[in-house]
Protein backbone atom coordinates (compact mmCIF):
# COMPACT_ATOMS: atom_id res chain seq x y z
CA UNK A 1 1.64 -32.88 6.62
CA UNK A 2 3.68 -31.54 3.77
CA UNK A 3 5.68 -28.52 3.89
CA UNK A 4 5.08 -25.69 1.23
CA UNK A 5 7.17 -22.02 0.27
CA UNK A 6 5.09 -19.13 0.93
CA UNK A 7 5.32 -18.33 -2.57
CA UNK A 8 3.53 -21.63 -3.63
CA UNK A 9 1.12 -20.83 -0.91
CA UNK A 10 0.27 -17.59 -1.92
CA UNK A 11 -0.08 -18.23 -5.70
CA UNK A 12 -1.80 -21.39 -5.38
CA UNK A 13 -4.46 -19.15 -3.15
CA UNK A 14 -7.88 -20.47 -2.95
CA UNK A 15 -6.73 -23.93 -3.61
CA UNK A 16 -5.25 -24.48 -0.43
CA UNK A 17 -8.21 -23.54 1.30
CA UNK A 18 -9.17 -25.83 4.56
CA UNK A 19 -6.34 -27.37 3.64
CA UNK A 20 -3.60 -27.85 6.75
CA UNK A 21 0.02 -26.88 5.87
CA UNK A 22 3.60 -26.59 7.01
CA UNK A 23 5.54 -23.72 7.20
CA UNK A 24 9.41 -22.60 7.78
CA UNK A 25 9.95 -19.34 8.16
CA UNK A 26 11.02 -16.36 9.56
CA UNK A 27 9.37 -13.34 11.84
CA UNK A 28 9.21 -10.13 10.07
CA UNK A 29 6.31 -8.74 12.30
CA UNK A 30 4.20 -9.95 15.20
CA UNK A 31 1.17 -7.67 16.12
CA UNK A 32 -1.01 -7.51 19.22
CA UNK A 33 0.36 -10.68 19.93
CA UNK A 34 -2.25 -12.43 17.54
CA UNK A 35 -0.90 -11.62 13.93
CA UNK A 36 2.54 -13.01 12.63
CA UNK A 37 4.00 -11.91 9.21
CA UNK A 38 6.38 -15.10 7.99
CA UNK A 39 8.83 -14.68 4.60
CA UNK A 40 10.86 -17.33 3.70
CA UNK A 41 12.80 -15.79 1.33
CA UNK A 42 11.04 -17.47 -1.51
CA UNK A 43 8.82 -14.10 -2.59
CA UNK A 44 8.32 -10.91 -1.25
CA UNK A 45 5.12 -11.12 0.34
CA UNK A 46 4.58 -11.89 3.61
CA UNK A 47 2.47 -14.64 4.80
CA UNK A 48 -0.33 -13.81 7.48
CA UNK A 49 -0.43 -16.27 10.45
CA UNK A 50 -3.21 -16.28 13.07
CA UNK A 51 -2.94 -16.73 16.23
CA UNK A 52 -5.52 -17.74 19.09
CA UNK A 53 -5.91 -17.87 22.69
CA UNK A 54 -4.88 -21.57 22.79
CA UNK A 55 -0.99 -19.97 23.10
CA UNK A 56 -0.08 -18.67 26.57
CA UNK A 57 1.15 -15.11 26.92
CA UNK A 58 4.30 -15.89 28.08
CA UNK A 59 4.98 -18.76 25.16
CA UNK A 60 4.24 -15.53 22.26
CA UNK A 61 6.56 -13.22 24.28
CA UNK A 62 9.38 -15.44 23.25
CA UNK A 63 8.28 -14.89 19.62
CA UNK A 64 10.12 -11.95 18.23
CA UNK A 65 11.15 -10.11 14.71
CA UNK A 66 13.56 -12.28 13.07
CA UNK A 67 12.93 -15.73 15.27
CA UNK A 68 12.76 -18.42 13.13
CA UNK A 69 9.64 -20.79 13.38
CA UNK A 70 7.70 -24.13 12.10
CA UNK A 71 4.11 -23.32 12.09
CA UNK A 72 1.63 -26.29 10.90
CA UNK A 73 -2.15 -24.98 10.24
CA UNK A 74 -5.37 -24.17 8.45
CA UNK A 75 -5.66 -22.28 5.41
CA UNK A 76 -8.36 -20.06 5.29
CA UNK A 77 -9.73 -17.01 3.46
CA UNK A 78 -8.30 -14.10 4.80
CA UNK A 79 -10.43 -11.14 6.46
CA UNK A 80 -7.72 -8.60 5.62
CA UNK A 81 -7.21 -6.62 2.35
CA UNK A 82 -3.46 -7.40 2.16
CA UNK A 83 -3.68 -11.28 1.03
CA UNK A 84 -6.67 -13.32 -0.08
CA UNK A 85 -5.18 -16.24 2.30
CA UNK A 86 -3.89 -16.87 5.48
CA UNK A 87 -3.51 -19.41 7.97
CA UNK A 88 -4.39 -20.12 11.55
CA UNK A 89 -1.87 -21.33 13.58
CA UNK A 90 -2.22 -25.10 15.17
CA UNK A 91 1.22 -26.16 16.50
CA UNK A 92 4.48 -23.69 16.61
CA UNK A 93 7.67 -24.55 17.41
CA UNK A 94 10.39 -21.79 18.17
CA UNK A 95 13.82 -23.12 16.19
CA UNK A 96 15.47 -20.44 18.02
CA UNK A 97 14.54 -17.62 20.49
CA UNK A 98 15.74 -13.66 20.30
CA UNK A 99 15.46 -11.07 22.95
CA UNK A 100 14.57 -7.21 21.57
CA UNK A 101 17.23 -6.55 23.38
CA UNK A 102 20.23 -8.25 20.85
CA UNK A 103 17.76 -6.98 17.84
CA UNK A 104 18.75 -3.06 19.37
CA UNK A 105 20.77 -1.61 16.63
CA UNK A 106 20.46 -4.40 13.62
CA UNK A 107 18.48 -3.85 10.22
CA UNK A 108 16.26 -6.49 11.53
CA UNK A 109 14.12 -3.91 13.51
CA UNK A 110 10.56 -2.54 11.09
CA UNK A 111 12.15 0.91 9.81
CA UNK A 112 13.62 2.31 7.02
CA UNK A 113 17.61 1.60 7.23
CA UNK A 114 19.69 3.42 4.54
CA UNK A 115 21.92 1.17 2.15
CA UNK A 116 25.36 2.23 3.61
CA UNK A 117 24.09 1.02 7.17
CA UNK A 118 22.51 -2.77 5.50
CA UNK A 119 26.33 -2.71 3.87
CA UNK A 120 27.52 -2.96 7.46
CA UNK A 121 25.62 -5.55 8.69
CA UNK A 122 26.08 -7.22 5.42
CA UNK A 123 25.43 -11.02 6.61
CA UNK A 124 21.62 -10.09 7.88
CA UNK A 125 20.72 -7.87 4.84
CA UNK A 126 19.57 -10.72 3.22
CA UNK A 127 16.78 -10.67 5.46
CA UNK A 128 15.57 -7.14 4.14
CA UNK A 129 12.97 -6.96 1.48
CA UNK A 130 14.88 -5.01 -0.50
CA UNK A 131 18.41 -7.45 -0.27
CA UNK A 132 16.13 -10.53 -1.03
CA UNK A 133 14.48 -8.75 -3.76
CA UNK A 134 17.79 -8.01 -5.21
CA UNK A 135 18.83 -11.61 -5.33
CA UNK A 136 16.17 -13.37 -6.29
CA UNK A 137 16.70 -11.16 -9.86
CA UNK A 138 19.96 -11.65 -9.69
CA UNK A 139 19.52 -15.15 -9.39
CA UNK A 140 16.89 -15.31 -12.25
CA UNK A 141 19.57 -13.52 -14.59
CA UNK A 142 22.03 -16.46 -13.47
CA UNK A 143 20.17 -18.66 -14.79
CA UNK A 144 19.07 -17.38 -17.46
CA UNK A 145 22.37 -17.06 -18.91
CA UNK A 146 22.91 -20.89 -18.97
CA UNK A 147 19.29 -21.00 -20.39
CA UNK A 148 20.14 -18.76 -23.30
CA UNK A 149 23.33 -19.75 -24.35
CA UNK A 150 22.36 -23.51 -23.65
CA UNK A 151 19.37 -23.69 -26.25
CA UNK A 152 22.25 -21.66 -28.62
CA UNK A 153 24.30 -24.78 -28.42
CA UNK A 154 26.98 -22.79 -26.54
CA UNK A 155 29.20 -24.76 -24.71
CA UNK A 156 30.04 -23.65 -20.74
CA UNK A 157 33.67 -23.75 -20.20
CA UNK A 158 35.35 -23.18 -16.99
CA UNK A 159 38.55 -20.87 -17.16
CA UNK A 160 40.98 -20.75 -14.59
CA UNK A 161 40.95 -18.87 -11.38
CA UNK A 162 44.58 -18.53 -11.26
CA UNK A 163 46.46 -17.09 -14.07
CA UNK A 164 49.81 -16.20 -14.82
CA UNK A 165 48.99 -13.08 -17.69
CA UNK A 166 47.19 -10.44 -17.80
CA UNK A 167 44.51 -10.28 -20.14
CA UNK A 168 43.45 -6.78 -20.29
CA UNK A 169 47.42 -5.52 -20.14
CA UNK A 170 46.32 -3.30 -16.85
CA UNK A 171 48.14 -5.00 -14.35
CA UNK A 172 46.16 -4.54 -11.68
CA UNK A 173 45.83 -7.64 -10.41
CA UNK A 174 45.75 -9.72 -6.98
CA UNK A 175 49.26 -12.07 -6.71
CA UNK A 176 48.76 -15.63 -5.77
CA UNK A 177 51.89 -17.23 -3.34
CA UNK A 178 52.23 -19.93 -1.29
CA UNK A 179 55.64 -18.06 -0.13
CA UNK A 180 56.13 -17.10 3.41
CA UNK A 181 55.93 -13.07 3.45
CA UNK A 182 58.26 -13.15 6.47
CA UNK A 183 61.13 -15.14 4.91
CA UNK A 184 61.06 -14.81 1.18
CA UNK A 185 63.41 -16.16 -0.84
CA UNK A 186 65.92 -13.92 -2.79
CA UNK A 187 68.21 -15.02 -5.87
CA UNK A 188 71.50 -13.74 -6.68
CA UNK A 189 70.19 -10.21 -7.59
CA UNK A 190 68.00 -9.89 -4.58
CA UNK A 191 65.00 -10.18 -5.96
CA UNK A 192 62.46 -12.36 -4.80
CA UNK A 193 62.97 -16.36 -5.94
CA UNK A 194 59.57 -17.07 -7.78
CA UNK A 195 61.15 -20.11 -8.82
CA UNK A 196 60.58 -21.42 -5.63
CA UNK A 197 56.43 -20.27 -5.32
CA UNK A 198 53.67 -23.22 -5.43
CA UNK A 199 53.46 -22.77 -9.29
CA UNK A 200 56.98 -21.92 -10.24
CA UNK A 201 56.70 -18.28 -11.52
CA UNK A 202 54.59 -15.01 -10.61
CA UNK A 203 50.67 -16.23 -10.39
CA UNK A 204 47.70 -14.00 -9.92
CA UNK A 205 44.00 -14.43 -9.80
CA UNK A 206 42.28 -13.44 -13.07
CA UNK A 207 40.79 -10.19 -14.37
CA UNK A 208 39.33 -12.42 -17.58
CA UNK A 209 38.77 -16.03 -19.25
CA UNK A 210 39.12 -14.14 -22.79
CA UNK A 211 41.99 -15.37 -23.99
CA UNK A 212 41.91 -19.41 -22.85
CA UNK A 213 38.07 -18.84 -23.61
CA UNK A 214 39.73 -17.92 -27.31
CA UNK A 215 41.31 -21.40 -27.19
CA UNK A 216 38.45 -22.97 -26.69
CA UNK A 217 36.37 -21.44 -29.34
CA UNK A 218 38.85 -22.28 -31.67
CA UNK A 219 38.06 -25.76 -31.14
CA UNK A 220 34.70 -26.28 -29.87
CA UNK A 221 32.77 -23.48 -31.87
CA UNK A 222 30.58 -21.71 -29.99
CA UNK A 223 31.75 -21.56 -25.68
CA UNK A 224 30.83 -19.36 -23.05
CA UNK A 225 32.68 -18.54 -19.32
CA UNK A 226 30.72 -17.02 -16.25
CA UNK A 227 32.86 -16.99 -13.15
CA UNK A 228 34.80 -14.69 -10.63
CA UNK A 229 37.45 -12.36 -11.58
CA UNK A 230 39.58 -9.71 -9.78
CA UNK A 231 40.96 -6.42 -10.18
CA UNK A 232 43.35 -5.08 -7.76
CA UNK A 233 42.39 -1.33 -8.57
CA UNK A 234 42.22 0.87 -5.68
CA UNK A 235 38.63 2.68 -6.71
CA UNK A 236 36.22 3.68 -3.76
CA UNK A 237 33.15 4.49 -6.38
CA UNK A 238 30.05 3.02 -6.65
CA UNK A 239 31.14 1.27 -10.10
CA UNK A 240 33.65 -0.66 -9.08
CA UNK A 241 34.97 -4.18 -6.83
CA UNK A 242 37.58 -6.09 -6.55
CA UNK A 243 35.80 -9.02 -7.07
CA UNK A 244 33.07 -9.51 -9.58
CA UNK A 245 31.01 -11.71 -12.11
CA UNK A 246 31.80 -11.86 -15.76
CA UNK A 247 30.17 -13.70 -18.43
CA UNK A 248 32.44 -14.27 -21.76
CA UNK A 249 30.94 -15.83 -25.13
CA UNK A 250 33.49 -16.28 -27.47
CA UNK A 251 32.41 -17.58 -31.37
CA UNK A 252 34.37 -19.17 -33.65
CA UNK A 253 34.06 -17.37 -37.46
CA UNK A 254 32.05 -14.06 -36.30
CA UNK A 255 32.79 -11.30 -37.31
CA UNK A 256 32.04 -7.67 -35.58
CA UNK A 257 28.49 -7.43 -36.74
CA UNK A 258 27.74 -11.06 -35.90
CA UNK A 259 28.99 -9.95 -32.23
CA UNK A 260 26.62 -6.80 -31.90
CA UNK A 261 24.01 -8.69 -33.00
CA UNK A 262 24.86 -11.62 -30.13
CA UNK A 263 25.20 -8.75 -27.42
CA UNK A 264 22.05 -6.79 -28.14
CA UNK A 265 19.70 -10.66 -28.69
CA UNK A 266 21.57 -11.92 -25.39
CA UNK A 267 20.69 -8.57 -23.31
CA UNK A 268 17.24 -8.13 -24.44
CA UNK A 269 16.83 -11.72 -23.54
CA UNK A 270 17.90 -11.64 -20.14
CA UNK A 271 15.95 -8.29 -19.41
CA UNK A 272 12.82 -9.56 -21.05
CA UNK A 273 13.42 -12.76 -18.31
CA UNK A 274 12.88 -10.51 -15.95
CA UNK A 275 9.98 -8.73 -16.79
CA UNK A 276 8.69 -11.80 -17.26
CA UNK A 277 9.46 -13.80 -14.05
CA UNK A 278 10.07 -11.09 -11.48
CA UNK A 279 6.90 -8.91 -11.53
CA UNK A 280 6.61 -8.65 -7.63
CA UNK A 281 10.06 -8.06 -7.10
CA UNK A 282 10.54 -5.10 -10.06
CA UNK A 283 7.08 -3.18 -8.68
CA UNK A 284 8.94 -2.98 -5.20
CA UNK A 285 12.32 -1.96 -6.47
CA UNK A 286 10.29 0.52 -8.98
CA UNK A 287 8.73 2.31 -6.16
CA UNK A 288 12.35 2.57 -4.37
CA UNK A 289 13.23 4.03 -7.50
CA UNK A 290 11.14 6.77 -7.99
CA UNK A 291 11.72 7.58 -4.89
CA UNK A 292 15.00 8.29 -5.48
CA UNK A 293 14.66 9.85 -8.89
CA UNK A 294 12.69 12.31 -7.24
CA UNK A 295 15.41 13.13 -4.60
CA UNK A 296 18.04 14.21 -6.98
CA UNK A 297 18.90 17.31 -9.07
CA UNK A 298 16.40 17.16 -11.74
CA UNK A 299 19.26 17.54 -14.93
CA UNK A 300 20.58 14.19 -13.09
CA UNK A 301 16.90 12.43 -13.13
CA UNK A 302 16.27 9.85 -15.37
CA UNK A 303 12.56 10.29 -17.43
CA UNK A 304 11.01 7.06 -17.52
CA UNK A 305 10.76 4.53 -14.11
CA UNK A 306 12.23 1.48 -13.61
CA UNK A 307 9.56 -0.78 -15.33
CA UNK A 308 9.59 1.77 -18.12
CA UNK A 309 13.15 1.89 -18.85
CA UNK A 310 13.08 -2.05 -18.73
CA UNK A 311 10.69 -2.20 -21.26
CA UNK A 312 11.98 0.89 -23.40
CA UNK A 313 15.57 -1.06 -23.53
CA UNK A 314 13.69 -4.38 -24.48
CA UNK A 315 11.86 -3.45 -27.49
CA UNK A 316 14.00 -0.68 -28.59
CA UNK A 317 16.68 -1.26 -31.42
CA UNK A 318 20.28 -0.63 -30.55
CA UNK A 319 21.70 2.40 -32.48
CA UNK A 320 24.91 0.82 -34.19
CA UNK A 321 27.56 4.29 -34.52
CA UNK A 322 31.11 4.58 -34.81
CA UNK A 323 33.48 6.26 -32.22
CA UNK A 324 34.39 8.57 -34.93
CA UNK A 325 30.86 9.62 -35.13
CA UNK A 326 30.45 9.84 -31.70
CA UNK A 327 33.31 12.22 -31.34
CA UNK A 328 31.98 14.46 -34.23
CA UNK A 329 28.28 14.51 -32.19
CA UNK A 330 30.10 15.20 -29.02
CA UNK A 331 31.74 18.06 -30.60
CA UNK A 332 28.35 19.79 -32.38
CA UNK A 333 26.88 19.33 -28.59
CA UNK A 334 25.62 22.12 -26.56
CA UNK A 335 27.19 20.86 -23.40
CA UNK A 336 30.53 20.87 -25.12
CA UNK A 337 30.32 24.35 -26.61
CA UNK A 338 29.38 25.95 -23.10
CA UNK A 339 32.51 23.60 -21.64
CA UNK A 340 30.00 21.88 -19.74
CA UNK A 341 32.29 18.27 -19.97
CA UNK A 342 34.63 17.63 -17.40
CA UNK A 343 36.92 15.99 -19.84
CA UNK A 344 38.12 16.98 -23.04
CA UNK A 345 36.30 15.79 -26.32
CA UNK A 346 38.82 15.01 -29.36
CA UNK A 347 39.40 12.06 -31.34
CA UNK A 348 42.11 9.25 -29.56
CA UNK A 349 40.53 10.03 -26.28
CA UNK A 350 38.75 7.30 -23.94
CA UNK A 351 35.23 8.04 -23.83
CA UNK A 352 34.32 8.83 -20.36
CA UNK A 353 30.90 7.97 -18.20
CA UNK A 354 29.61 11.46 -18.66
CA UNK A 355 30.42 11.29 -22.77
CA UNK A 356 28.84 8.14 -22.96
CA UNK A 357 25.74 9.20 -20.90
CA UNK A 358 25.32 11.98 -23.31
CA UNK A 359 25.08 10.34 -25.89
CA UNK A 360 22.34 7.32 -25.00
CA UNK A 361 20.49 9.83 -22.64
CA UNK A 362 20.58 13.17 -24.05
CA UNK A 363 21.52 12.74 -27.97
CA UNK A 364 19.91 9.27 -28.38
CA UNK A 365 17.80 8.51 -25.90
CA UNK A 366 18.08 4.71 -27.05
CA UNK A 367 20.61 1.92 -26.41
CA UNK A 368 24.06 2.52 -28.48
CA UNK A 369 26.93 0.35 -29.49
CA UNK A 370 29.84 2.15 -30.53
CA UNK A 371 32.59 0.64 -32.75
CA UNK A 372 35.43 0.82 -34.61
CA UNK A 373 37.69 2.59 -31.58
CA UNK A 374 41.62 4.22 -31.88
CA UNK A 375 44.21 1.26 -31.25
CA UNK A 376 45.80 3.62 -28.59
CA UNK A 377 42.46 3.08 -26.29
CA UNK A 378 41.58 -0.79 -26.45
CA UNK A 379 43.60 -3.91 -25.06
CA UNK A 380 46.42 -5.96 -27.94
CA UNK A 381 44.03 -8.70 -28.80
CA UNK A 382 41.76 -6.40 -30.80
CA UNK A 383 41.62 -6.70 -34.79
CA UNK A 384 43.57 -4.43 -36.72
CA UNK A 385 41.05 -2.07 -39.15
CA UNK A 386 42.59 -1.27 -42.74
CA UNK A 387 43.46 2.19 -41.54
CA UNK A 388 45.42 1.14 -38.61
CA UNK A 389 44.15 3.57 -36.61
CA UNK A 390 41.36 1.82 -35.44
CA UNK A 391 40.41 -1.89 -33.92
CA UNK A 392 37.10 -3.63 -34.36
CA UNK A 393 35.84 -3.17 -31.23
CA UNK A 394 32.65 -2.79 -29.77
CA UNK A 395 31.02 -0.99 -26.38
CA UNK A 396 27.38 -0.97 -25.85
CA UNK A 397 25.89 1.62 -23.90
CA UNK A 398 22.72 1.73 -21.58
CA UNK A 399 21.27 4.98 -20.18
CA UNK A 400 21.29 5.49 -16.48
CA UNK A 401 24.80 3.57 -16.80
CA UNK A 402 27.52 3.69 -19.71
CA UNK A 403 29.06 0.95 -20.81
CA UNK A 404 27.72 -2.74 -20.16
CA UNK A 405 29.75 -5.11 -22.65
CA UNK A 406 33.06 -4.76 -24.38
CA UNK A 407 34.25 -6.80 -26.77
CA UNK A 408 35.99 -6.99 -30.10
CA UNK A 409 36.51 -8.99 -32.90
CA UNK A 410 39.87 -10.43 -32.22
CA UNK A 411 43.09 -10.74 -33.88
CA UNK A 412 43.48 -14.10 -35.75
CA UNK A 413 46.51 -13.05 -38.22
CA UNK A 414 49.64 -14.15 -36.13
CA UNK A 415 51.95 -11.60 -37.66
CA UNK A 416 49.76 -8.35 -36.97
CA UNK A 417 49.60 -9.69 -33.11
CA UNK A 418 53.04 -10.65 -32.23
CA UNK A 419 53.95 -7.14 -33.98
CA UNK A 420 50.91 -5.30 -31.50
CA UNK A 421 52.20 -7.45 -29.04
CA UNK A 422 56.12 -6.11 -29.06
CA UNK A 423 54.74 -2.64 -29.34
CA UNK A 424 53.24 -2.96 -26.08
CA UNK A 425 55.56 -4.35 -24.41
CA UNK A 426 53.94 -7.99 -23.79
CA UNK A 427 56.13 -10.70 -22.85
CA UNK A 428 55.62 -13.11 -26.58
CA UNK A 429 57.18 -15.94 -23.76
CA UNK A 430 54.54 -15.50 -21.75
CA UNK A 431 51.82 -16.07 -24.15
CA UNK A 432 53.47 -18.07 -26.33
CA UNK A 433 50.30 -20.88 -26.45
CA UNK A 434 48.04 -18.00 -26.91
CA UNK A 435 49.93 -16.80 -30.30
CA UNK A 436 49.70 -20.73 -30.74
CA UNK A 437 46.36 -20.73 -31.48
CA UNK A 438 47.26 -18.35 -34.52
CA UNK A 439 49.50 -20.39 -35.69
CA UNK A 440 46.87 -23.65 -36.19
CA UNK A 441 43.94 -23.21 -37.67
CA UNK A 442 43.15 -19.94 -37.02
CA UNK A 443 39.79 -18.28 -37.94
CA UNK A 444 38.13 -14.93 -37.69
CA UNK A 445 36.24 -15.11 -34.22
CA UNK A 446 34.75 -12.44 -32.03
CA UNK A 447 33.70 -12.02 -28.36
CA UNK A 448 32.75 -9.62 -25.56
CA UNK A 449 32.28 -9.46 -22.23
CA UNK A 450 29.93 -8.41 -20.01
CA UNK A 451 30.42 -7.39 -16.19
CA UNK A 452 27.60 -9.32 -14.30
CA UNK A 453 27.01 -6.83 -11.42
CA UNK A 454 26.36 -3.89 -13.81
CA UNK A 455 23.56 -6.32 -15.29
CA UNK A 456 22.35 -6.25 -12.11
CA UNK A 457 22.42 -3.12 -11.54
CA UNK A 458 20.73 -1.87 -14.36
CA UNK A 459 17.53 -4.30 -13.97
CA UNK A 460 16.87 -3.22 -10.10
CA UNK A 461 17.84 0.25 -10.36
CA UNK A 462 20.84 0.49 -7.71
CA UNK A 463 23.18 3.53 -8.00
CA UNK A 464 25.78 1.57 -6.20
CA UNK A 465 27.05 -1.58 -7.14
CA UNK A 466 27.94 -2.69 -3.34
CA UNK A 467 24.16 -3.56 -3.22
CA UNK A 468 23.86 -6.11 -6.20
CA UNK A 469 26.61 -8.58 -4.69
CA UNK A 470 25.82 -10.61 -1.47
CA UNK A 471 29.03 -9.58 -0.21
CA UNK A 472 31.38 -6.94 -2.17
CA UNK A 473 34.78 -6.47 -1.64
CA UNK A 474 36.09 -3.21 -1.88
CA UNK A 475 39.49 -1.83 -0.74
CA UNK A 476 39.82 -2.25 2.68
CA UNK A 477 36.66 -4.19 3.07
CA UNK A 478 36.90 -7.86 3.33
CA UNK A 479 34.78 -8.23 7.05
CA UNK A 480 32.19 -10.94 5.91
């Protein structure tokens, strides 16, 4: 008897009929001791099984919410409105049995649990509709990253974990030692030996794969990078973690344009994926979000619902506007006339959330990349504009969430970087093979990157990004 997903089950309907199946699966309900809801994480339907009088009382008792169970049976057309199949139960086996007792105070029992309580029982919220609705997007949006840059002729190149600079210049990052905290070693000026640490010098795990991602490009063409990276910044808000998903193209001879036009084609792609794969999913996680819309202030609701807003984004054109622009709207706006900003609008400042809002939401109401930003606000790497006030970089914004990429066209004359490079304050030593790749070769070439979690945010709707991560890690939160 072969075994089959409940999602293959359920979409293949009627022709499965009188056929007999195997399922693994898990309880999510068991009614009146004769109807058993099974999901095996493969959709988020439930499958109906039926059970008859042929199973003793005392055998079903030991069947509860959450056991996991083989069930071989009939398919057969299904009575109930719910599902046009469903499938009466021959043989069960009970993998493993759990009293209602030890389910007292999970998110396994049948009610409503809020997302702060699924975050504490963080290894069984996977079990939740709403957690394996989550990551089965998430996981279509993986993949569909290697699918688009793939049939691009990007290549995929993996950029190391552990890195001794510091891409973005922030320095909040997460050290790396091998070095016994209890007995570290001290040179002559009493500070600590890193001469003697696994790698020889000061180590810590990566906040990018920009800049070896750079060296690649510079060789290969066309590359992308999608792994972990860390930043050691001590933010409690529902925007940030500590540890996170980014996905880097960097392109060989593109300039800016070229890399607006790759950001807006590679998000519309992956949101289009979506619509187009996850239909079951996005109609539960649109309901959960109107529902939510409804429960805040309404100058904080968003307009359109989660579908909508998919779709809007999708089809819409990106509205291409320079920072100096957007300071000059931000200026003529109502909300900054009645000092209705919490931060101060004037050229040289760093946009903030609630500037950038304004501006896709209220001003727009359409995606936005801005460009051309003041060198003061943006990271070394970023190419020089003729009035040397300004780099050639590049945020786009989505509503409901600010910024989603960043990215520049980067600084290929040697000179004009080791020069940016002094007047920060970067150690030329330490990135010596990085200027290196200006010195052979070099080309105009552009990238961006894009956080992976806000992605997944957007798509499902979640206000915090704790919920679009199996497990996030936050400060002082590192339990699972």
């Amino acid at each position: 008897m072969k075994t089959y997903s409940i999602k293959t089950l359920l979409e293949g309907g009627g022709s499965f009929l009188e056929n007999k199946v195997l399922i693994n699966a898990w309880v999510r309900a068991f009614r009146s001791y004769r109807f058993i809801a099974l999901n095996d994480g493969s959709t988020i339907k439930d499958l109906q099984v039926v059970v008859d009088s042929k199973f003793s009382e005392e055998f079903l008792k030991k069947i509860t919410i959450g056991a996991a169970l083989k069930i071989s049976g009939l398919v057969v057309k299904s009575r109930g409105k719910e599902q046009t199949i469903e499938v009466l139960a021959e043989k069960i086996k009970i993998y493993s049995e759990t009293s209602p007792e030890v389910l007292q105070g999970t998110i396994l029992q049948p009610k409503r649990h809020s997302l702060e309580k699924l975050r504490e029982q963080a290894h069984l919220r996977f079990r939740t509709k709403f957690f394996s609705a989550v990551m089965r997007i998430r996981h279509q949006l993986a993949f569909s990253v290697h699918k688009y840059f793939h049939k691009r002729g990007f290549l995929y190149v993996h950029t190391p974990i552990i890195t001794a600079s510091d891409a973005e210049g922030a320095g909040e990052m997460f050290r790396v030692t091998s070095l016994d905290l209890k007995k570290l070693p001290r040179n002559s000026q009493g500070q600590i030996d890193e001469s003697q640490d696994f790698f020889g010098r000061s180590t810590h795990l990566t906040v990018s794969g920009q800049l070896e991602g750079e060296s690649a490009a510079m060789a290969l063409g066309k590359i992308y990078t999608f792994g972990p990276t860390f930043r050691a910044e001590n933010s409690n808000t529902s925007r940030h973690l500590a540890e996170f998903w980014m996905i880097e193209p960097e392109v060989a001879f593109y300039e800016l344009s070229q890399n607006m036009d790759l950001a807006e084609d590679f998000l519309k792609y992956l949101i289009g994926t979506i619509l187009e794969h996850c239909t079951e999913d996005l109609d539960f996680l649109n309901q959960r979000f109107v529902e939510e819309q409804k429960q805040k202030p309404k100058h904080d609701r968003l307009e359109n619902t989660l579908v909508e807003r998919l779709e809007f984004v999708n089809r819409m054109p990106f509205i291409r506007l320079s920072y100096s622009e957007a300071i000059k709207i931000l200026l003529a706006s109502k909300t900054h006339k009645k000092g209705q900003f919490k931060h101060t609008v004037k050229w040289g400042m760093d946009l903030q959330s609630e500037h950038e809002r304004y501006l896709v939401e209220k001003h727009f109401r359409a995606p936005l990349i801005l460009f051309d930003y003041p060198v003061a606000v943006k990271a070394f790497y970023m190419r020089l504009n003729e009035d040397e006030k300004t780099v050639r970089a590049m945020d786009v914004l989505f509503p409901g969430l600010g910024e989603i990429i960043g990215g520049s066209q980067r600084e290929e004359r040697y000179e004009i970087l080791l020069k940016c490079m002094k007047e920060l304050d970067i150690d030329e030593k330490l990135l010596w093979w990085y200027l290196d790749t200006r010195r052979f070769g070099s080309a105009p070439h552009s990238g961006f990157g894009l956080g992976f979690e806000r992605l997944v945010q957007f798509v499902t709707g979640m206000s915090n990004i704790r919920d679009v991560i199996p497990f996030p890690r936050t400060p002082k939160n590192a339990e699972f």
